[in-house]
Structure formats: structure tokens, C-alpha cells
PDB file of N, CA and C in Angstrom:
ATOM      1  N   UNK A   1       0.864  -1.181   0.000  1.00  0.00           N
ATOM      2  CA  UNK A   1       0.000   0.000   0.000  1.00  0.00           C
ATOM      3  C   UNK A   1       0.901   1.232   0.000  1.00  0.00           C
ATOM      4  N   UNK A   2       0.754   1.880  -0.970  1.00  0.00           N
ATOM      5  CA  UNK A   2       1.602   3.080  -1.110  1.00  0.00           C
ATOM      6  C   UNK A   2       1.106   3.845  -2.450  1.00  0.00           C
ATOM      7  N   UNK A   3       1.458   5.280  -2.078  1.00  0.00           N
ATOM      8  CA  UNK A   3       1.335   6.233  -3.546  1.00  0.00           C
ATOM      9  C   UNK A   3       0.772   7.018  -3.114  1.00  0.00           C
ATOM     10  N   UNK A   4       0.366   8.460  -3.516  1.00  0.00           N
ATOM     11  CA  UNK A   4      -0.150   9.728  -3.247  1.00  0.00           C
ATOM     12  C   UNK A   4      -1.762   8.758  -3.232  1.00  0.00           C
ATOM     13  N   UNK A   5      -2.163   8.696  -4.304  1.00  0.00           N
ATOM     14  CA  UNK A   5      -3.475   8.356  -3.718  1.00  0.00           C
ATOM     15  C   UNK A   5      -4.217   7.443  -2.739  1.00  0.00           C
ATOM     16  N   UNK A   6      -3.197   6.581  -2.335  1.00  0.00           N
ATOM     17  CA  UNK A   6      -3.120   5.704  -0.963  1.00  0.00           C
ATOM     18  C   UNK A   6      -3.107   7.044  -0.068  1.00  0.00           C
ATOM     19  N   UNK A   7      -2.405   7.612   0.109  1.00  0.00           N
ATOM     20  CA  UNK A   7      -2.441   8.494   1.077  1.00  0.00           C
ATOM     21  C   UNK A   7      -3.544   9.617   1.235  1.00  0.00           C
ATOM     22  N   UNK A   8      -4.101   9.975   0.149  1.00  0.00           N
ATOM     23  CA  UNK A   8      -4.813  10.789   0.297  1.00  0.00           C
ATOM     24  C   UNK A   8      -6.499  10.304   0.911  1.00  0.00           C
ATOM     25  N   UNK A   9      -6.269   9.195   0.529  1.00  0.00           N
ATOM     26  CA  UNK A   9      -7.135   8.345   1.084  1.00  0.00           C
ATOM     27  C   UNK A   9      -6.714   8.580   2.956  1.00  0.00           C
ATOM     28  N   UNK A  10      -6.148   7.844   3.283  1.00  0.00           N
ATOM     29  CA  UNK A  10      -6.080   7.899   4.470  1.00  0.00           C
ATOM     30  C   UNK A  10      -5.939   9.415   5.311  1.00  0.00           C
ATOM     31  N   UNK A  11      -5.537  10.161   4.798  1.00  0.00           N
ATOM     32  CA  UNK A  11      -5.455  11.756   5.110  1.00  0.00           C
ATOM     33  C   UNK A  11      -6.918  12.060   5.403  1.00  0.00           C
ATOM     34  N   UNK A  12      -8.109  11.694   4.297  1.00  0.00           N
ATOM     35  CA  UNK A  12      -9.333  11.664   4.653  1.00  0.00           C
ATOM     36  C   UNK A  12      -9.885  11.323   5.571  1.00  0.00           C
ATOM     37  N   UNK A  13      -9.409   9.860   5.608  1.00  0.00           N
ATOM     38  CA  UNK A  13     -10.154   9.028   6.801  1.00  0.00           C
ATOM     39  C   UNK A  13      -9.407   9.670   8.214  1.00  0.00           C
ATOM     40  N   UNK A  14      -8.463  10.027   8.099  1.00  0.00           N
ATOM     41  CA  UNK A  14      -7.875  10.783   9.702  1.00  0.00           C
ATOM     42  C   UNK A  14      -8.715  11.771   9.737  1.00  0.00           C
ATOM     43  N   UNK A  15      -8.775  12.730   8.447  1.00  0.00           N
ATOM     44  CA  UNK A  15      -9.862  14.020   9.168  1.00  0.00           C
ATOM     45  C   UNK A  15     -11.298  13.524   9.858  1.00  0.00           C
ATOM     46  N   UNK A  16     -11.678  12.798   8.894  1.00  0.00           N
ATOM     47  CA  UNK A  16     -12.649  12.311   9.968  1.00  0.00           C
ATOM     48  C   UNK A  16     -13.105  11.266  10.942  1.00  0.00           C
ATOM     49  N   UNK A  17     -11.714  11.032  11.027  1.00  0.00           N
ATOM     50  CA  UNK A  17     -12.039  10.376  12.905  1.00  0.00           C
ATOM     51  C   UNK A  17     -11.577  11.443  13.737  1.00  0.00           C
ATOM     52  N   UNK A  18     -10.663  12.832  13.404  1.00  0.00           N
ATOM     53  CA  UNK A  18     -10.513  13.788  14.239  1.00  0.00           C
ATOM     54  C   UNK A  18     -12.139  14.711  14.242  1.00  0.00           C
ATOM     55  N   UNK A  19     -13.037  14.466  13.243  1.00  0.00           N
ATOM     56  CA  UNK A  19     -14.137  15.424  13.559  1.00  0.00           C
ATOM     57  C   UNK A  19     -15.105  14.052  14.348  1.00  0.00           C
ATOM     58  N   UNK A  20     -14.999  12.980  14.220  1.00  0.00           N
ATOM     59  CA  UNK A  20     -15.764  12.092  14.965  1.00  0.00           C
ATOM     60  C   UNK A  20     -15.876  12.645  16.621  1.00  0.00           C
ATOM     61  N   UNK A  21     -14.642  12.250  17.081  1.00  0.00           N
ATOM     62  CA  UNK A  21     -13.633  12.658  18.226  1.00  0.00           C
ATOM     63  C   UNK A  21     -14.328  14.423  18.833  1.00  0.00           C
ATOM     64  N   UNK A  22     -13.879  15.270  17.490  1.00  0.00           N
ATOM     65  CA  UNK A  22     -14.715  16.426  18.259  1.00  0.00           C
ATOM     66  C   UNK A  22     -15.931  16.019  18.775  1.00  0.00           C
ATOM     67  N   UNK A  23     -16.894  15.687  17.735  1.00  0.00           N
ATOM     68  CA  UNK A  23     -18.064  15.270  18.308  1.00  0.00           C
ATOM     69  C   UNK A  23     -18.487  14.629  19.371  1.00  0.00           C
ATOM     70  N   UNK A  24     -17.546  13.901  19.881  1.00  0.00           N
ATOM     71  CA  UNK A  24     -18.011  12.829  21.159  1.00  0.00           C
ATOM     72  C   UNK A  24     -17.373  13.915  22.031  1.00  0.00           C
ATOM     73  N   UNK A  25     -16.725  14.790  22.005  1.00  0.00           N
ATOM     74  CA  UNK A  25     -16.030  15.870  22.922  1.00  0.00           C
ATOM     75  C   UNK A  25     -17.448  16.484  23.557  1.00  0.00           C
ATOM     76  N   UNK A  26     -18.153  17.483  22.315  1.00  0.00           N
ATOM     77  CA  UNK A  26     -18.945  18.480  22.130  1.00  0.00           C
ATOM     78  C   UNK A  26     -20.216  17.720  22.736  1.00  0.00           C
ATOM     79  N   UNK A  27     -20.254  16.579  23.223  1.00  0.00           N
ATOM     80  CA  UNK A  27     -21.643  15.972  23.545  1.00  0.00           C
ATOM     81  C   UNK A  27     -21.044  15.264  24.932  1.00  0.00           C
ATOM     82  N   UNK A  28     -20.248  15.768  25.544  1.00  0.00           N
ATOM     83  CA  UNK A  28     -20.217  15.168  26.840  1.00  0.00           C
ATOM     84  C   UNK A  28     -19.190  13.949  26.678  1.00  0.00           C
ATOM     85  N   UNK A  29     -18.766  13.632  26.001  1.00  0.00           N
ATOM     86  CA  UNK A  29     -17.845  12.249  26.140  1.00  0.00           C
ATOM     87  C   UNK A  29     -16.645  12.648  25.688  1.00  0.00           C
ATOM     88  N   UNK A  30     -15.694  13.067  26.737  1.00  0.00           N
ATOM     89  CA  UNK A  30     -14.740  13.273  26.847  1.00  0.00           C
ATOM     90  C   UNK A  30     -13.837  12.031  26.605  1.00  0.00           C
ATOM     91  N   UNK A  31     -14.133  11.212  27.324  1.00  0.00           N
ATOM     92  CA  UNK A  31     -12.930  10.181  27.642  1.00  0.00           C
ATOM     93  C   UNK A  31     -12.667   9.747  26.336  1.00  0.00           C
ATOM     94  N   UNK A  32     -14.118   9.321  26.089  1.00  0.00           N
ATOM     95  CA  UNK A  32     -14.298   8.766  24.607  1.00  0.00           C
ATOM     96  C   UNK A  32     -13.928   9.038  23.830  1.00  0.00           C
ATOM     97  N   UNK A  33     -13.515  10.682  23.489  1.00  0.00           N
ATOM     98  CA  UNK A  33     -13.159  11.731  22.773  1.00  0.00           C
ATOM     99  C   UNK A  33     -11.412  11.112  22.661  1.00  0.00           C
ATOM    100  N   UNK A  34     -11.024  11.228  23.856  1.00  0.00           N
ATOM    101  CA  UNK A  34      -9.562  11.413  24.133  1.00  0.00           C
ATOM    102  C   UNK A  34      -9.293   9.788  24.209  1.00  0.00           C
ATOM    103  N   UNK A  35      -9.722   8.731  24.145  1.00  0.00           N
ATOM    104  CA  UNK A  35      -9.358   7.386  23.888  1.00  0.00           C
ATOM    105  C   UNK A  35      -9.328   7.179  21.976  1.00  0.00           C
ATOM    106  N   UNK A  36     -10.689   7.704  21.495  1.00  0.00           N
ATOM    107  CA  UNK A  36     -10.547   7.986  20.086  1.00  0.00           C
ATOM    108  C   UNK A  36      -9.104   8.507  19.202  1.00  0.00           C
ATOM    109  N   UNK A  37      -8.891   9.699  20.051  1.00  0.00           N
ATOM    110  CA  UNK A  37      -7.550   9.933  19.515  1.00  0.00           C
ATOM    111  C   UNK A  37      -6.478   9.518  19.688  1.00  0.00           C
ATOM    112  N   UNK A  38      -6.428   8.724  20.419  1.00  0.00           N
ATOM    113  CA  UNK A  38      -5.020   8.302  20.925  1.00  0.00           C
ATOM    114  C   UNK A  38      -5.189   7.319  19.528  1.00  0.00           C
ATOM    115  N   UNK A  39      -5.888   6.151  19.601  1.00  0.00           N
ATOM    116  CA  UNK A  39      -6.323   5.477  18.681  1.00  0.00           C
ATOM    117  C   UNK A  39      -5.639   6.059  17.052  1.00  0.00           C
ATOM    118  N   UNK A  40      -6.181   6.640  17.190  1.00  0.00           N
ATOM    119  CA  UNK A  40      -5.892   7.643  15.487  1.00  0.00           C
ATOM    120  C   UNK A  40      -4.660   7.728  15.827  1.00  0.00           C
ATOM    121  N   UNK A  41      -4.027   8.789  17.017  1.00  0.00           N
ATOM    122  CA  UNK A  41      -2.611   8.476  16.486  1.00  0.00           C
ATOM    123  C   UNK A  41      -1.643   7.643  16.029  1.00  0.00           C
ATOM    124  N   UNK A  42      -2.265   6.076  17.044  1.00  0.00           N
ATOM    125  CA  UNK A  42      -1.169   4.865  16.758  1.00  0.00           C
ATOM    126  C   UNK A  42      -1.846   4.679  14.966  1.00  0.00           C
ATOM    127  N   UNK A  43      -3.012   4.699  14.860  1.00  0.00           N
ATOM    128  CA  UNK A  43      -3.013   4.240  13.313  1.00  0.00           C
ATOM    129  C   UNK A  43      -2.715   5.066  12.689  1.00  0.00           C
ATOM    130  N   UNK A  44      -2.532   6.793  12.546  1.00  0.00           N
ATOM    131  CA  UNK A  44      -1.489   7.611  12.018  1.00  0.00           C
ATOM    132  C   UNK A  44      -0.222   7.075  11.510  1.00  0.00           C
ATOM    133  N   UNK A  45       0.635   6.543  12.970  1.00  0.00           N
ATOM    134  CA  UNK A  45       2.056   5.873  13.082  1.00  0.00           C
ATOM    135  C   UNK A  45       1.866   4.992  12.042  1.00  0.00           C
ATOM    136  N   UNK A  46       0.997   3.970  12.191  1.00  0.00           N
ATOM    137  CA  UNK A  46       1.158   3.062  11.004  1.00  0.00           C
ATOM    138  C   UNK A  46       0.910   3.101   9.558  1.00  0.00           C
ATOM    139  N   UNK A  47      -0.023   3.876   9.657  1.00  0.00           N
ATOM    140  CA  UNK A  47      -0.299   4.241   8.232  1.00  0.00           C
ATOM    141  C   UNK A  47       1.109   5.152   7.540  1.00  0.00           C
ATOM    142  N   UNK A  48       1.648   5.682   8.367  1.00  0.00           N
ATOM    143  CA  UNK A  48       2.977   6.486   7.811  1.00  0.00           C
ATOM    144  C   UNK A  48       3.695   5.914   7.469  1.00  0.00           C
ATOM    145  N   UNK A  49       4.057   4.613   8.361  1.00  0.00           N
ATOM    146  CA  UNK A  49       4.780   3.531   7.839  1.00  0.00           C
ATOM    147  C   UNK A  49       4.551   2.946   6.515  1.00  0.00           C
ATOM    148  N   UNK A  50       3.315   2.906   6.133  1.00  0.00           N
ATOM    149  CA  UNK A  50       3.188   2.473   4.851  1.00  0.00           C
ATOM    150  C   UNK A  50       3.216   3.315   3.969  1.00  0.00           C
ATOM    151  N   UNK A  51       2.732   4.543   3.621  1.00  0.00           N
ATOM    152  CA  UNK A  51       2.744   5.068   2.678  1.00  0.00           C
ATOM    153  C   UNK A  51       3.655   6.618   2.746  1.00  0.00           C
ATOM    154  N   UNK A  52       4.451   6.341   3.749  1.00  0.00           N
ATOM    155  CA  UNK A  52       5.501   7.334   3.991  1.00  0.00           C
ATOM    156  C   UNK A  52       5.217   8.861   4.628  1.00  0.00           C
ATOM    157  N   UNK A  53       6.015   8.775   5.818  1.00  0.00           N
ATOM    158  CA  UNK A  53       5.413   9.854   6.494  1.00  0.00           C
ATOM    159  C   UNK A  53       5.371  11.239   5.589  1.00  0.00           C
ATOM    160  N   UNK A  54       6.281  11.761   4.824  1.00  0.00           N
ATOM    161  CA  UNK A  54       6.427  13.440   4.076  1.00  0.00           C
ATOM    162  C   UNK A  54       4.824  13.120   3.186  1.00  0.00           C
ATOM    163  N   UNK A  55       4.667  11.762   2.415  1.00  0.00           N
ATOM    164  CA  UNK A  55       3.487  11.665   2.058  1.00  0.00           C
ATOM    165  C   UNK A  55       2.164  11.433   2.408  1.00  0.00           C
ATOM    166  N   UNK A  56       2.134  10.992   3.468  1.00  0.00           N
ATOM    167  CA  UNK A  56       0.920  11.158   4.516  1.00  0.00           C
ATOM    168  C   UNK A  56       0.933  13.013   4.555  1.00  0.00           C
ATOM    169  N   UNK A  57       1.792  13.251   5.200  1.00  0.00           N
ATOM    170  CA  UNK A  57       1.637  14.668   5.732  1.00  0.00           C
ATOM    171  C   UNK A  57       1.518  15.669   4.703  1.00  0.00           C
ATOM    172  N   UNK A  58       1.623  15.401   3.317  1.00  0.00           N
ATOM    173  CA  UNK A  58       0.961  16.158   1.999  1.00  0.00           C
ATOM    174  C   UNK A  58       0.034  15.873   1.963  1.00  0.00           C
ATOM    175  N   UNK A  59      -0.311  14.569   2.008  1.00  0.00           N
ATOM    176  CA  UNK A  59      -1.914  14.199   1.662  1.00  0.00           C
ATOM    177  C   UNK A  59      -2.534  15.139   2.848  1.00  0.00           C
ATOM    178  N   UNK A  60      -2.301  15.021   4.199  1.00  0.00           N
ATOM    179  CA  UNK A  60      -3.220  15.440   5.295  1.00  0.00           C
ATOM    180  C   UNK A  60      -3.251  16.978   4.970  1.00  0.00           C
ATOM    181  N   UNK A  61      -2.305  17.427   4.524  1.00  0.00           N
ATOM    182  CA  UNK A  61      -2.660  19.073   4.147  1.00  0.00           C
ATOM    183  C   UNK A  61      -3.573  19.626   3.026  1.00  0.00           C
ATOM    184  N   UNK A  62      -3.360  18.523   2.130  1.00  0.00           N
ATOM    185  CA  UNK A  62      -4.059  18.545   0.930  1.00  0.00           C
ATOM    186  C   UNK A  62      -5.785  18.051   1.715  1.00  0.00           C
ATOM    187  N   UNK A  63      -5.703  17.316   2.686  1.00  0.00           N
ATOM    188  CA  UNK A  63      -7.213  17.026   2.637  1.00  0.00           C
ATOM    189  C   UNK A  63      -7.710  18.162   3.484  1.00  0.00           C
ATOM    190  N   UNK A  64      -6.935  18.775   4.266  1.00  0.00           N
ATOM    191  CA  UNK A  64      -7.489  20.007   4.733  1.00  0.00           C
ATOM    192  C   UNK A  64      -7.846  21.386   4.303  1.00  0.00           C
ATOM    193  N   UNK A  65      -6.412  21.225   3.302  1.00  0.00           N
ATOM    194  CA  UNK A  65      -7.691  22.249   2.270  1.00  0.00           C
ATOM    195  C   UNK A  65      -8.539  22.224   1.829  1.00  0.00           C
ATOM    196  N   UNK A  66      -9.001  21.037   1.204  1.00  0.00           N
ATOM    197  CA  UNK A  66     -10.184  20.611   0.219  1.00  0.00           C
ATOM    198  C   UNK A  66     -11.195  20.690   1.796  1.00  0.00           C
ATOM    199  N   UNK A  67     -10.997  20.576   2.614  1.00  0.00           N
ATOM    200  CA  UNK A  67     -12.148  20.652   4.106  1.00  0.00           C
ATOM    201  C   UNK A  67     -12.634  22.194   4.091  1.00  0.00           C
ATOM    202  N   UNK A  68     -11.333  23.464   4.112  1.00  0.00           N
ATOM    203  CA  UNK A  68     -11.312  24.569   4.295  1.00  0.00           C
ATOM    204  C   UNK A  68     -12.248  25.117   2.936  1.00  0.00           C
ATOM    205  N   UNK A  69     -11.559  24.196   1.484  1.00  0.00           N
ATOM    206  CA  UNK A  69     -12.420  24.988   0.693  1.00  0.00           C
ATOM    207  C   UNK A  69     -13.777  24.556   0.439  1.00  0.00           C
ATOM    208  N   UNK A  70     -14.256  23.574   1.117  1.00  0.00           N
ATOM    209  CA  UNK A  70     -15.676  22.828   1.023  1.00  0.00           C
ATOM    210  C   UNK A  70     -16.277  23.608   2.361  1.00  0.00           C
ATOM    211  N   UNK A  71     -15.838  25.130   3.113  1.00  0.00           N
ATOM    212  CA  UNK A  71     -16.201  25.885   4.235  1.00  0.00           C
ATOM    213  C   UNK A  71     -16.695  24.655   5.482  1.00  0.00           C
ATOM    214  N   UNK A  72     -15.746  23.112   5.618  1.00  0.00           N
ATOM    215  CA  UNK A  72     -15.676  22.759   6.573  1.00  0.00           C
ATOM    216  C   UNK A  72     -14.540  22.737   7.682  1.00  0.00           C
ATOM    217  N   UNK A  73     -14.963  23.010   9.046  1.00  0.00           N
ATOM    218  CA  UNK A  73     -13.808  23.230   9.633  1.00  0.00           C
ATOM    219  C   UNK A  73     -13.695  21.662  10.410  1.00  0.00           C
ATOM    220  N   UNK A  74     -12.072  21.511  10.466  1.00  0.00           N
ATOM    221  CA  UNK A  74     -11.187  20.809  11.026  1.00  0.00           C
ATOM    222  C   UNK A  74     -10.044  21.223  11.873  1.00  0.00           C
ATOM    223  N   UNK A  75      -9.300  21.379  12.523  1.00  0.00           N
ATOM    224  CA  UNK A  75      -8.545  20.910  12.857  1.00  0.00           C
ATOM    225  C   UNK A  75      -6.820  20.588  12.113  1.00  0.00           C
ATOM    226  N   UNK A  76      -5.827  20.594  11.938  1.00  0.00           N
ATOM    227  CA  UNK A  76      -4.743  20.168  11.516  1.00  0.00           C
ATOM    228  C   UNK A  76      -4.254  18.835  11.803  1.00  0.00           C
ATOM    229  N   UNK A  77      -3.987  18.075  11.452  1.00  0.00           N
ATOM    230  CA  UNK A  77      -3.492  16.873  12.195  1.00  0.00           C
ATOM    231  C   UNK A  77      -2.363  17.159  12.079  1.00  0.00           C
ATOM    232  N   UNK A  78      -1.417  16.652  13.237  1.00  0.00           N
ATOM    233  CA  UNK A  78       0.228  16.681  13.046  1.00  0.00           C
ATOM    234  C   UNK A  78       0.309  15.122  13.390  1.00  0.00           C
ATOM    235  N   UNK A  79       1.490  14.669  12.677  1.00  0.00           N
ATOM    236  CA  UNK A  79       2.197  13.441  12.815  1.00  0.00           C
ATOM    237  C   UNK A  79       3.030  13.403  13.765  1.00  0.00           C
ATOM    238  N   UNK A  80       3.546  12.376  14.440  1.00  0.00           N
ATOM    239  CA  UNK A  80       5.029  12.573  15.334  1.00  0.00           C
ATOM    240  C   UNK A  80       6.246  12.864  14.677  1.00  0.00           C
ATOM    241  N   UNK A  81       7.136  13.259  15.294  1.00  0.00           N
ATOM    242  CA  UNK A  81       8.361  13.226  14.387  1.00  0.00           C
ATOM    243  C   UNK A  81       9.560  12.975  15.381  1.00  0.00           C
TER     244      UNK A  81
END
């Protein structure tokens, strides 16, 4: 699994388990909120592994614009480094 469009794929699916996550925030479920993300991060980690972290982290910018220019708000995701 690899290639810009592998990644952009998954750049997607991170934005929205980070707006999932808000949501369980914004309705009282904190923990839930903050167990969710941890979650996302380790599958972040792995998914970087596969399709390369500089390319994950284009894709994730690239899907945040297309969020910003579709006037939805998100969030940034950052990777570890």
C-alpha cells in the first residue's frame, strides 16, 4: 500500500475520525473523545509507515484544504516526528 493516492485516502479518513472525536467531545464524552484519539494516532504511526510519512503529511494538508475549501472546519493533524 503506497502512492499519493493511498495516502490521500487515508489523510481523509484521519480528518474524519478527528471530527468524529470532536463530536463525542462536544456531547459530553470526553474520555471517549480522548481514547478515540489516541487510537488515530497509533493508526497515524502506522499508516505512515506504509505510505511514507512526508506523504501522509501532503496528503493530510491537501485534505485540509479541500475541508477549508468545502467551508468545513477541522482541525490540523500533526504526525510525530
Amino acid at each position: 500500500m503506497s502512492g499519493p493516492q493511498t495516502a490521500k485516502l487515508v489523510a481523509l479518513w484521519i480528518l474524519h475520525g478527528m471530527a468524529c472525536a470532536k463530536l463525542l467531545r462536544e456531547h459530553g464524552r470526553g474520555t471517549h473523545a480522548l481514547n478515540f484519539e489516541a487510537a488515530l494516532d497509533e493508526l497515524k504511526e502506522i499508516m505512515a509507515g506504509k505510505v511514507g510519512r512526508d506523504e501522509l503529511s501532503r496528503a493530510i494538508a491537501w485534505a485540509s484544504e479541500e475541508m477549508w475549501d468545502a467551508d468545513v472546519t477541522a482541525e490540523p493533524s500533526r504526525l510525530r516526528h
